[in-house]
Protein backbone atom coordinates (compact mmCIF):
# COMPACT_ATOMS: atom_id res chain seq x y z
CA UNK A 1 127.42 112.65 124.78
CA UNK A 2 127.95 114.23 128.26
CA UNK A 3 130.05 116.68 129.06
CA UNK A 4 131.31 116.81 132.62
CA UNK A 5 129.06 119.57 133.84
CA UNK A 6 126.09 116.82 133.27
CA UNK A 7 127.79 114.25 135.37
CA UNK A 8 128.20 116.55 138.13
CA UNK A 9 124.52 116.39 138.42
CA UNK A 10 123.83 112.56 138.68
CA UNK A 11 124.01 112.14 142.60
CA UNK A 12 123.77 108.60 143.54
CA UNK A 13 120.30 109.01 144.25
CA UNK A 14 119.47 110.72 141.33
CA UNK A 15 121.23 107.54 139.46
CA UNK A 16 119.01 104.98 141.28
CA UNK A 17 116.36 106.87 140.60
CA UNK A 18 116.56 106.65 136.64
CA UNK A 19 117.61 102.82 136.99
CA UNK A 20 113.83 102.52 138.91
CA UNK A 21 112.25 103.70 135.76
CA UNK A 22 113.69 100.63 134.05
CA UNK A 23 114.72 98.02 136.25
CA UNK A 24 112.79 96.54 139.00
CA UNK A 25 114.03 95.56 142.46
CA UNK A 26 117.93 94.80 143.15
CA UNK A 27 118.36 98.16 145.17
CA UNK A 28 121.92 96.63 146.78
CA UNK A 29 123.16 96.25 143.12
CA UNK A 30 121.66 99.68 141.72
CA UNK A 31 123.48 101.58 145.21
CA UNK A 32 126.96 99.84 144.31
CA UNK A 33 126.61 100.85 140.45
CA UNK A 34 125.35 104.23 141.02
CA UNK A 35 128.39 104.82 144.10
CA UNK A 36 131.03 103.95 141.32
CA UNK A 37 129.63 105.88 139.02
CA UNK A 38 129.46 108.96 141.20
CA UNK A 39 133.32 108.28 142.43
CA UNK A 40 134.08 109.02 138.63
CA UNK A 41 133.38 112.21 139.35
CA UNK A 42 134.92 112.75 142.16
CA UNK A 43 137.94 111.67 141.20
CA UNK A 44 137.99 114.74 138.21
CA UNK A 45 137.64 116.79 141.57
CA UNK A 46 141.37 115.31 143.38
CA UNK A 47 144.52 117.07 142.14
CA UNK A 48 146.36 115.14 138.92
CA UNK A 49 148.88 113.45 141.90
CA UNK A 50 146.37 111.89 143.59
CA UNK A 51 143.88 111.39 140.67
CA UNK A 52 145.81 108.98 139.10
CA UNK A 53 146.33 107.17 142.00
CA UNK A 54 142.46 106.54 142.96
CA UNK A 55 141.01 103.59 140.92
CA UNK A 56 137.62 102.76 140.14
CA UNK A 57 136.23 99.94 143.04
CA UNK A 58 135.49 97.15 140.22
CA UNK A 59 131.76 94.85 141.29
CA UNK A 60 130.88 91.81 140.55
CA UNK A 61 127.22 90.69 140.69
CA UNK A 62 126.62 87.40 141.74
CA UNK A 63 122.79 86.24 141.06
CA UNK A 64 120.94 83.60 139.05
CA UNK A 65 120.36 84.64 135.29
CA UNK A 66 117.31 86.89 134.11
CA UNK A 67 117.50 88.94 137.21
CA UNK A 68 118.82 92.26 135.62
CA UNK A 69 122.65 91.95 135.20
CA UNK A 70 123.14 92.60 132.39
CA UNK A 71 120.17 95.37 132.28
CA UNK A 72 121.98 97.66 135.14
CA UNK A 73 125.51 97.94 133.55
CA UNK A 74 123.62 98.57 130.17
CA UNK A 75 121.67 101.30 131.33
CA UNK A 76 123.88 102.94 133.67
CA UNK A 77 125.90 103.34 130.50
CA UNK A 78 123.15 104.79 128.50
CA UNK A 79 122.66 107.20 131.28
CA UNK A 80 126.07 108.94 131.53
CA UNK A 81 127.04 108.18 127.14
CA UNK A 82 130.16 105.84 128.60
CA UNK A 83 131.21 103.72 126.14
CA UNK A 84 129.87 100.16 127.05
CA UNK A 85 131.29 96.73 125.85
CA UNK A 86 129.51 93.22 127.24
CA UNK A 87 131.16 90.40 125.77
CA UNK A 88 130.91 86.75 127.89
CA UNK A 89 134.28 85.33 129.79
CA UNK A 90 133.54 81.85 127.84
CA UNK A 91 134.40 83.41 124.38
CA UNK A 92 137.81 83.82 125.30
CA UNK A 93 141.23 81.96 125.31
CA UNK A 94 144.89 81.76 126.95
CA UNK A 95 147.12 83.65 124.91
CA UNK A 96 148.15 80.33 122.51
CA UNK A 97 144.89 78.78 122.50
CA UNK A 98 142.46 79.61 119.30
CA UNK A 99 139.93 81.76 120.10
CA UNK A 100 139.63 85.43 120.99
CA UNK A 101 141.81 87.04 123.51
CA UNK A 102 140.85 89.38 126.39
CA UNK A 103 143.07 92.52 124.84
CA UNK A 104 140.04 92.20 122.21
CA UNK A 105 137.68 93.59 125.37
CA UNK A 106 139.36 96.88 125.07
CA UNK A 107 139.74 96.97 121.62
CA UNK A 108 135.91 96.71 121.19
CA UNK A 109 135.48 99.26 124.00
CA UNK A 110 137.34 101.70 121.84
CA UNK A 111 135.40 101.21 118.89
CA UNK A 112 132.23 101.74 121.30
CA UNK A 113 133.79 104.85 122.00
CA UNK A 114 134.61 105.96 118.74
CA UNK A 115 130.82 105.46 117.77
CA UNK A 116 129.99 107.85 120.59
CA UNK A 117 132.35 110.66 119.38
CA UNK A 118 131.66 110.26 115.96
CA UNK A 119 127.63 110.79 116.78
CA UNK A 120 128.42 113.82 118.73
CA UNK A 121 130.64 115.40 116.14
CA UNK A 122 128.24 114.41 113.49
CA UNK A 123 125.90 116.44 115.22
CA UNK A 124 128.02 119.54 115.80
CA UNK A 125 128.30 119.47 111.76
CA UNK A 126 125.12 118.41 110.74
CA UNK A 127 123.32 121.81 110.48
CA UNK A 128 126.81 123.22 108.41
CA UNK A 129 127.18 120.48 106.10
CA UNK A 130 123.43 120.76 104.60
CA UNK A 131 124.05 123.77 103.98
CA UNK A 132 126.74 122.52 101.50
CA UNK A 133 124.53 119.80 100.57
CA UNK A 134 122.02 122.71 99.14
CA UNK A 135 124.72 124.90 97.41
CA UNK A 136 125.34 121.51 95.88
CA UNK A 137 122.35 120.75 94.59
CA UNK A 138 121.69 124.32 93.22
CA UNK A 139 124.74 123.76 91.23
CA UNK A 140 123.22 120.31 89.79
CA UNK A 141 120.29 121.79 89.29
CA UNK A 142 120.97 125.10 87.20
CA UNK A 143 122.21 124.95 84.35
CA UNK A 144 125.69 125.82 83.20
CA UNK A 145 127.14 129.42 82.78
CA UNK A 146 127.89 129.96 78.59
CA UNK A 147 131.24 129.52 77.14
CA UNK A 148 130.39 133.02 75.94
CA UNK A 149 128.94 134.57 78.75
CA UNK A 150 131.90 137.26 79.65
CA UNK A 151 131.76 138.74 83.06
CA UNK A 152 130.33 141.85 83.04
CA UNK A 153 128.07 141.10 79.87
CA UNK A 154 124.52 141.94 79.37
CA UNK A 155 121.44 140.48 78.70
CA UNK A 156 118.82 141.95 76.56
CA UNK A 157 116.81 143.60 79.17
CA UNK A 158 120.33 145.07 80.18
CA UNK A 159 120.90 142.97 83.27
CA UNK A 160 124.19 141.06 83.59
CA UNK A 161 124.50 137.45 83.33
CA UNK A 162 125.81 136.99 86.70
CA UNK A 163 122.92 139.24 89.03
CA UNK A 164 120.07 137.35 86.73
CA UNK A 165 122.06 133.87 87.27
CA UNK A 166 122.33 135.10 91.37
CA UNK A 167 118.94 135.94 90.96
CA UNK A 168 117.41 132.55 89.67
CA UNK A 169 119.74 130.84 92.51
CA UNK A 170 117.92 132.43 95.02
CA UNK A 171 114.63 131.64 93.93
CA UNK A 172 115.98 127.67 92.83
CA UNK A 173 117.18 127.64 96.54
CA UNK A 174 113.54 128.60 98.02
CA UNK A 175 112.42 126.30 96.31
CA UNK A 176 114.92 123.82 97.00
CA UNK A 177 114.00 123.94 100.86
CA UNK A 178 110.64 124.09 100.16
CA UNK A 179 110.62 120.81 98.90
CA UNK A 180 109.45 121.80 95.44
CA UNK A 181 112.40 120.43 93.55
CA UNK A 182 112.45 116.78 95.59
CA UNK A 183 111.31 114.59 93.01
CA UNK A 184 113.66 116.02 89.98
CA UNK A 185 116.81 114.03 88.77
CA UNK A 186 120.28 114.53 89.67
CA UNK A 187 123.44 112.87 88.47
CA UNK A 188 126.07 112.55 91.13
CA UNK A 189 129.71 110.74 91.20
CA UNK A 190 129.80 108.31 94.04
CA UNK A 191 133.16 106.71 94.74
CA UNK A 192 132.88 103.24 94.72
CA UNK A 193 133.34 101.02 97.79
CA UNK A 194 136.46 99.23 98.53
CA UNK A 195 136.22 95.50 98.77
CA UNK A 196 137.42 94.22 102.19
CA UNK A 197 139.96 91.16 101.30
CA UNK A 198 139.36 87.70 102.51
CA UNK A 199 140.33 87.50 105.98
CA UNK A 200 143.52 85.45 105.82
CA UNK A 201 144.27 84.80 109.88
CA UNK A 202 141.63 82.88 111.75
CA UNK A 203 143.23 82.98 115.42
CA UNK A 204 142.21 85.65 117.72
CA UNK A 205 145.71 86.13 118.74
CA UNK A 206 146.57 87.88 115.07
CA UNK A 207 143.16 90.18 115.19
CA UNK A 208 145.50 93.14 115.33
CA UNK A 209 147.66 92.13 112.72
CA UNK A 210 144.82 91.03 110.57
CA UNK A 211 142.83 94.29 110.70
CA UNK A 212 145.97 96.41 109.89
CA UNK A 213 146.44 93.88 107.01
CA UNK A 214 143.32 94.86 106.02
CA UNK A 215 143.50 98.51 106.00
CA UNK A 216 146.72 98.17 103.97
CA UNK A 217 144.81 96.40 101.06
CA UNK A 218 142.00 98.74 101.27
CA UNK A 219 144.58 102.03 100.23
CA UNK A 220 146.27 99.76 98.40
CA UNK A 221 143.09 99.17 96.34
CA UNK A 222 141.93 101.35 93.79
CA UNK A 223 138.47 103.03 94.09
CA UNK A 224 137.03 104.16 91.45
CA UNK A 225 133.72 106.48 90.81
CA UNK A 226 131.06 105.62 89.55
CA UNK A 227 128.03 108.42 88.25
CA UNK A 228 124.42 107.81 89.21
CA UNK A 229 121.02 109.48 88.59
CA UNK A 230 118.67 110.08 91.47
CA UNK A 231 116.15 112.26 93.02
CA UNK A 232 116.62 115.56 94.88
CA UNK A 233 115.40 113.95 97.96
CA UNK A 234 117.40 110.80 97.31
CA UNK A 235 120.87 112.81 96.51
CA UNK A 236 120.07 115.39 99.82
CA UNK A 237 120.78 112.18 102.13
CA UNK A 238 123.84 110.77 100.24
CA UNK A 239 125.57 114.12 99.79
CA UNK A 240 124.93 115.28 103.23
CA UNK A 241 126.61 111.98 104.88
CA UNK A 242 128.86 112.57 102.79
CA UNK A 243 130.00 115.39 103.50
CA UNK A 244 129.23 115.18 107.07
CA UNK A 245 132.55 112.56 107.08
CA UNK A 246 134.11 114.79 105.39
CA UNK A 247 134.08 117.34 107.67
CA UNK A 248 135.04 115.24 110.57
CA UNK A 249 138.61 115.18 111.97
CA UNK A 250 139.29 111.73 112.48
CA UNK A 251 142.51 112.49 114.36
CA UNK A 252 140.97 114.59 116.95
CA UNK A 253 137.85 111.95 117.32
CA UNK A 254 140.28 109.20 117.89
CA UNK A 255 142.17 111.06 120.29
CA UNK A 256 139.26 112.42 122.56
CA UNK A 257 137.34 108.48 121.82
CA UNK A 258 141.18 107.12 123.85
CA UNK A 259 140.45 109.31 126.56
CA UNK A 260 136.72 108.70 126.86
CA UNK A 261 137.45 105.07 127.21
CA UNK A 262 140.45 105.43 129.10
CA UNK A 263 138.49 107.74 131.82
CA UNK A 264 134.57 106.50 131.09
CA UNK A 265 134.37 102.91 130.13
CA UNK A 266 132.83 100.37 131.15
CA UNK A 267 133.31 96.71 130.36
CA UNK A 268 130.83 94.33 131.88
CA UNK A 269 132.26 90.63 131.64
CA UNK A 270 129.37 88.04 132.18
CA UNK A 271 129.57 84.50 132.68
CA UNK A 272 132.64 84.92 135.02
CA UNK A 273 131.45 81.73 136.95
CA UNK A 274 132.50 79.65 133.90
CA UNK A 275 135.97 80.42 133.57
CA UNK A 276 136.73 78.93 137.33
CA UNK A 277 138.24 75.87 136.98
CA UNK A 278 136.55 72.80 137.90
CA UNK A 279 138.46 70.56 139.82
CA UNK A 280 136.53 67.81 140.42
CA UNK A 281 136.28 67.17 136.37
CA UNK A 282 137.79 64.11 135.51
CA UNK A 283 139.72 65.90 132.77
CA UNK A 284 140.90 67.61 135.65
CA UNK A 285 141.50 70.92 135.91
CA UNK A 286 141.24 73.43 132.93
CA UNK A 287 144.28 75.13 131.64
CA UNK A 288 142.25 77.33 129.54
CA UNK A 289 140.11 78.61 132.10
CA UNK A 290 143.11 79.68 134.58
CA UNK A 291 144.45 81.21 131.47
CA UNK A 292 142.32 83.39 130.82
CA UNK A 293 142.08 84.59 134.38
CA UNK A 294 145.80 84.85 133.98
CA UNK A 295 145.40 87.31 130.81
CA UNK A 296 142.35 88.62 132.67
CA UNK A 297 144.53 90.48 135.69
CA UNK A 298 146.90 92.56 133.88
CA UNK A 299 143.76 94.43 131.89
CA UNK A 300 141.87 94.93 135.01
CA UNK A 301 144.76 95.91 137.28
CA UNK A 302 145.40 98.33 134.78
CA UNK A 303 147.83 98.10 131.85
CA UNK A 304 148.70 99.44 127.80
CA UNK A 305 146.59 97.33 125.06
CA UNK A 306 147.68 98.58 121.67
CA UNK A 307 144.91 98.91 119.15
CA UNK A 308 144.94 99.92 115.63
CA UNK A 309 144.01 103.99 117.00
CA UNK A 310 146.59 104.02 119.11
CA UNK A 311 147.49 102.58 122.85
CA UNK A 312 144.83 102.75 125.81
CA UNK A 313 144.97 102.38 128.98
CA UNK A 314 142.93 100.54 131.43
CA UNK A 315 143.80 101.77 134.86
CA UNK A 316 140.24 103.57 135.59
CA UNK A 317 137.87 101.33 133.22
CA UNK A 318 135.24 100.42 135.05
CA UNK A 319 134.58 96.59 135.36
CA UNK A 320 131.48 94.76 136.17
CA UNK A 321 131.75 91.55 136.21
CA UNK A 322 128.67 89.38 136.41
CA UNK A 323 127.69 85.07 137.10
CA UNK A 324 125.31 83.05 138.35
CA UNK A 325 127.62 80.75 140.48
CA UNK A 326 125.54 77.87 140.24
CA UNK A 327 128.31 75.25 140.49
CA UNK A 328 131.48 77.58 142.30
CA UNK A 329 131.99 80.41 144.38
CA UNK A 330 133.58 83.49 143.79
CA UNK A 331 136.33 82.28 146.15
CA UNK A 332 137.14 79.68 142.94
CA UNK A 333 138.91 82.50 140.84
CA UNK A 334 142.42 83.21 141.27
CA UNK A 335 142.80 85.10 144.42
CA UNK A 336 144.61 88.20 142.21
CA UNK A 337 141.91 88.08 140.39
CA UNK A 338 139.17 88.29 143.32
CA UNK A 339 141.19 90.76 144.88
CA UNK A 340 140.23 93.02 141.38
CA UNK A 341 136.70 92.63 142.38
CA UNK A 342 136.07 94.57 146.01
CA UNK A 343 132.34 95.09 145.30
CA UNK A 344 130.35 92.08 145.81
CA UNK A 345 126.43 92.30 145.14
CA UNK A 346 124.42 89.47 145.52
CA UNK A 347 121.25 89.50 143.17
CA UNK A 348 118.27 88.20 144.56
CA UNK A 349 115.90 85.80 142.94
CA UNK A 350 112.80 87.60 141.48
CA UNK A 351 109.40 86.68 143.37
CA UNK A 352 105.70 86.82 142.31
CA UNK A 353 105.14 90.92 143.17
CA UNK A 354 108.12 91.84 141.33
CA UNK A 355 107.04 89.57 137.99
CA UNK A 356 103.92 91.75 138.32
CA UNK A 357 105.78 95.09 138.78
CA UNK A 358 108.12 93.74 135.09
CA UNK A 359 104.91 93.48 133.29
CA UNK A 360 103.67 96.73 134.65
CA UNK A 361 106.37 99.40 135.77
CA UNK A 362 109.50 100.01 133.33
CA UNK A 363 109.05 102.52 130.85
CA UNK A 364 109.20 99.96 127.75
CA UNK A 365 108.12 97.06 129.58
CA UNK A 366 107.12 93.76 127.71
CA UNK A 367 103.09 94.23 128.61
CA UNK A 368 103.95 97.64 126.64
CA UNK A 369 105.85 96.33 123.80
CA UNK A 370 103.24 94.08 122.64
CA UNK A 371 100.67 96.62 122.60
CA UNK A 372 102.91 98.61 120.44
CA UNK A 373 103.57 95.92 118.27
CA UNK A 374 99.50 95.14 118.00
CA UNK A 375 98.82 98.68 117.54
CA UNK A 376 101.06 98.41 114.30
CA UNK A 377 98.21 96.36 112.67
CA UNK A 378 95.64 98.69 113.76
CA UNK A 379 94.47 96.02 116.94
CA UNK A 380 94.33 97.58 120.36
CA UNK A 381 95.63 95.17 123.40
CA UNK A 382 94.26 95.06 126.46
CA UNK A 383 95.29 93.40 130.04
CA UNK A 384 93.46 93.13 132.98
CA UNK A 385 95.23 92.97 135.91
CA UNK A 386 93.86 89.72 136.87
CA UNK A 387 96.03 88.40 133.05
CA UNK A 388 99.14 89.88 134.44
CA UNK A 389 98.57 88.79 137.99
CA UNK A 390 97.97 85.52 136.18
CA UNK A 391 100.71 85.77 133.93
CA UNK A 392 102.94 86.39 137.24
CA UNK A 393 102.33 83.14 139.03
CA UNK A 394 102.80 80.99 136.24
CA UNK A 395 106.39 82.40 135.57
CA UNK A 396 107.29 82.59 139.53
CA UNK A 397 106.15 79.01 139.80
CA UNK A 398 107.95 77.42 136.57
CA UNK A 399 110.63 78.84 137.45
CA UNK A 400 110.74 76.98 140.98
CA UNK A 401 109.73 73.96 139.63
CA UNK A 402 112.25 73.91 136.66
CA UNK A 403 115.14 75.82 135.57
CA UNK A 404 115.06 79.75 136.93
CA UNK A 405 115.45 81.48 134.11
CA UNK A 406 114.15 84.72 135.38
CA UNK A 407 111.95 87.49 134.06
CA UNK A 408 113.13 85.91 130.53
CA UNK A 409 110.26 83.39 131.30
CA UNK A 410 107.71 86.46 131.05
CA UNK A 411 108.78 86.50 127.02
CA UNK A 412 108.14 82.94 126.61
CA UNK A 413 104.54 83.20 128.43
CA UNK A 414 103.74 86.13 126.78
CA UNK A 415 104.38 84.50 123.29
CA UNK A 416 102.18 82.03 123.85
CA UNK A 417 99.56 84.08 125.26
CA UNK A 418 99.38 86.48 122.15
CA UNK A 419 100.41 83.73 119.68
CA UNK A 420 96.79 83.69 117.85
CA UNK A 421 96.53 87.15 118.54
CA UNK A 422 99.72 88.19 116.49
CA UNK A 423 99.23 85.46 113.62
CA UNK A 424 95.74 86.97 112.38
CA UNK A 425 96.04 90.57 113.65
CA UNK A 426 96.17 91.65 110.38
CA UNK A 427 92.49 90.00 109.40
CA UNK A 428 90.71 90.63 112.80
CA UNK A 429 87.10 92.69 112.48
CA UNK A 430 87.63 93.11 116.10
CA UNK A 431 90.64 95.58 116.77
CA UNK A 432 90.10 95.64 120.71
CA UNK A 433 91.43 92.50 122.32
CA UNK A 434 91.25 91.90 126.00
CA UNK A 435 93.36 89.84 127.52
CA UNK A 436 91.93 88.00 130.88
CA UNK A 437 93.08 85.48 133.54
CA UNK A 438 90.69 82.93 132.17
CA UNK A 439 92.30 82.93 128.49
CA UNK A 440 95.85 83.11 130.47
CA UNK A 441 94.95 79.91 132.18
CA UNK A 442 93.24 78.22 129.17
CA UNK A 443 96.50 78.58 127.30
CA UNK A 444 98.99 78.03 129.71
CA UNK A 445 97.54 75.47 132.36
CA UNK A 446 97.54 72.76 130.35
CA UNK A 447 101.57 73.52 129.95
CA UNK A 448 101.84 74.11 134.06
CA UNK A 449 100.56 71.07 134.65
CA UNK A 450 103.09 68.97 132.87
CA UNK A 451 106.28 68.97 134.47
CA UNK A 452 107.63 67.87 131.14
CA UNK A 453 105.97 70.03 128.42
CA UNK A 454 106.67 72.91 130.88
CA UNK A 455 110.05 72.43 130.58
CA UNK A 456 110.45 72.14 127.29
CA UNK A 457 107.67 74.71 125.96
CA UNK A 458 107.59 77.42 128.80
């Protein structure tokens, strides 16, 4: 996890540059991202009056789906470690409604954050903790000191017990780390895992009160060990998790995990097109939908959500909000709501050079997780560049004849490109495939050229 010397060094530029490695295109949306990202650290720079007076400038990306949303607000947060939540407007009710509620966005973001602490701390230990792991297994492995064996006592060759039993420890523990002694038995008590209880409360509304039911009934609940035999090897892992949790602090990681989130998070809500209400229904308008733009405000104005760790605040989490607006504007949300939102980005739909710069560019782009996946059965995968040029204007013109789906279409053509290909991989004599613009077009042309199989197949 970063500290905040790291951030320092992520400029805005800097930023961009790391989302080109993965994300073609949409410069407007990467500047916006990387500019609030930067004004996180700035804000560390203001004096405490002032710094908890500047807010983070919330965006919202507005864009047709399979364009890379979703994509920048995940890997800006894998840049910087910020814990990251994405959870979709639709899944979520009016306060009195069933269903989830917003307050379970932050919730989740805490637990996100948690995770993030937890793997840094773990790693702090890790080295310390086999090291107990070892002295561990030395004492499973030797055998027991005599009832009789007196401190001080002699053996025959006038040694004492204890320097010959140091002795054999030392040379048990070379070989120990050597990996000499992985495949002997060891018998170690496990406690037994408590059984979560039925969940009893099915409405979002009582999440809270359901998980600290839950935690209740798992003290309550008795736990008892159990003994088992395993390899050296086998025991190393379970005893060093083991004892890695147990030297964690869980108060101190839940503490610093409220203030990452507090000051670092970032919560991107998708699908925030669909909770506009839609007049012109005959149902009429939605009560749901303004609801949950109604519960919506207070979180990303900034207020005190209570979670089982303890209460967070949202005043400087970072929102990104993200729809296609298909059927509404932006100006159809509540105008408190809009007014959250000063950063509008519009997406732009992908053409036919930047389909070809998706298959060819990002670091783990698809063309390059197929050929890993091939590889895997020994087959090497090869594409021209007239097959992805190919590939290319088949997805940029299904998409304008049918639904626009994005670079998501690439997945579907390149399934049924490689769909032979992957289903005998495993019995080919020939390892090295090569992939060409007339085997592109003899598998997907016939699919092109009816409107209605396209639609449904590609």
């Amino acid at each position: 996890m970063p500290d905040f010397e790291s951030r320092r060094e992520l400029t805005p530029r800097q930023i961009v540059c790391e989302l080109d490695r993965d994300i073609v295109g949409q410069a407007d949306a990467k500047r916006a991202v990387a500019i609030a990202l930067r004004n996180r650290w700035r804000r560390r720079c203001l004096p405490e009056d002032l710094r908890k007076q500047t807010t983070p400038k919330n965006i919202m990306l507005i864009g047709p789906t399979g364009v890379g949303k979703t994509e920048i607000a995940r890997r800006l947060a894998e840049l910087v470690g910020a814990p990251f939540v994405k959870a979709e407007a639709t899944k979520y009710t009016e306060v009195g409604y069933v269903g989830r509620d917003v307050e379970g966005l932050i919730r989740d973001l805490l637990e996100a954050a948690i995770l993030l602490v937890k793997a840094s701390e773990r790693a702090k230990v890790a080295d310390e903790a086999l090291e107990r792991v070892h002295e561990r297994l030395l004492d499973l492995l030797l055998p027991a000191v005599p009832v009789d064996a007196r401190p001080g006592a002699e053996s025959a060759q006038g040694e004492s017990v204890s320097d010959r039993r140091r002795r054999t420890r030392e040379k048990m523990r070379d070989r120990l780390l050597a990996g000499e002694l992985d495949d002997r038995e060891v018998e170690i008590i496990l406690p037994a895992k408590s059984v979560s209880p039925v969940s009893i409360l099915g409405a979002g509304n009582f999440e809270q009160m359901e998980m600290d039911l839950q935690n209740l009934f798992e003290k309550m609940a008795p736990r008892p060990s159990q003994t088992r035999k395993m390899p050296v090897r086998q025991a190393r892992e379970v005893l060093h998790q083991r004892e890695i949790e147990a030297m964690l602090d869980s108060d101190k990681i839940t503490l610093e995990a409220i203030t990452l989130a507090q000051d670092s998070g970032i919560v991107f809500l998708d699908e925030i097109d669909k909770i506009t209400s839609d007049e012109s229904s005959p149902r009429g308008p939605d009560v749901s939908r303004q609801g949950v733009q109604r519960d919506l405000l207070p979180i990303v104005e900034g207020t005190t959500v209570n979670t089982k760790h303890g209460p967070v605040r949202t005043d400087h989490v970072l929102f990104i909000a993200a729809g296609a607006f298909h059927r509404s504007r932006p100006s159809d949300l509540m105008p408190e709501l809009q007014g959250r939102f000063p950063i509008r980005v519009e997406m732009h739909d992908l053409t036919r050079d930047d389909f070809v710069r998706i298959l060819r560019e990002p670091r783990l782009s698809l063309v390059r997780q197929y050929q890993a996946l091939m590889a895997a059965e020994g087959v090497t995968l090869e594409f021209t560049d007239a097959a992805i040029l190919s590939m290319a204007d088949i997805a940029f013109e299904v998409n304008r004849s049918t639904q626009n789906i994005g670079a998501r279409r690439l997945h579907t053509i390149l399934e049924r490109v490689l769909e032979p290909i992957s289903f005998d991989a495993s019995d080919r004599e020939d390892k090295h495939v090569v992939i060409d613009a007339d085997e592109i077009r003899q598998r997907l042309e016939p699919l092109v050229k009816d409107e209605d199989l396209s639609r449904f197949i590609l």
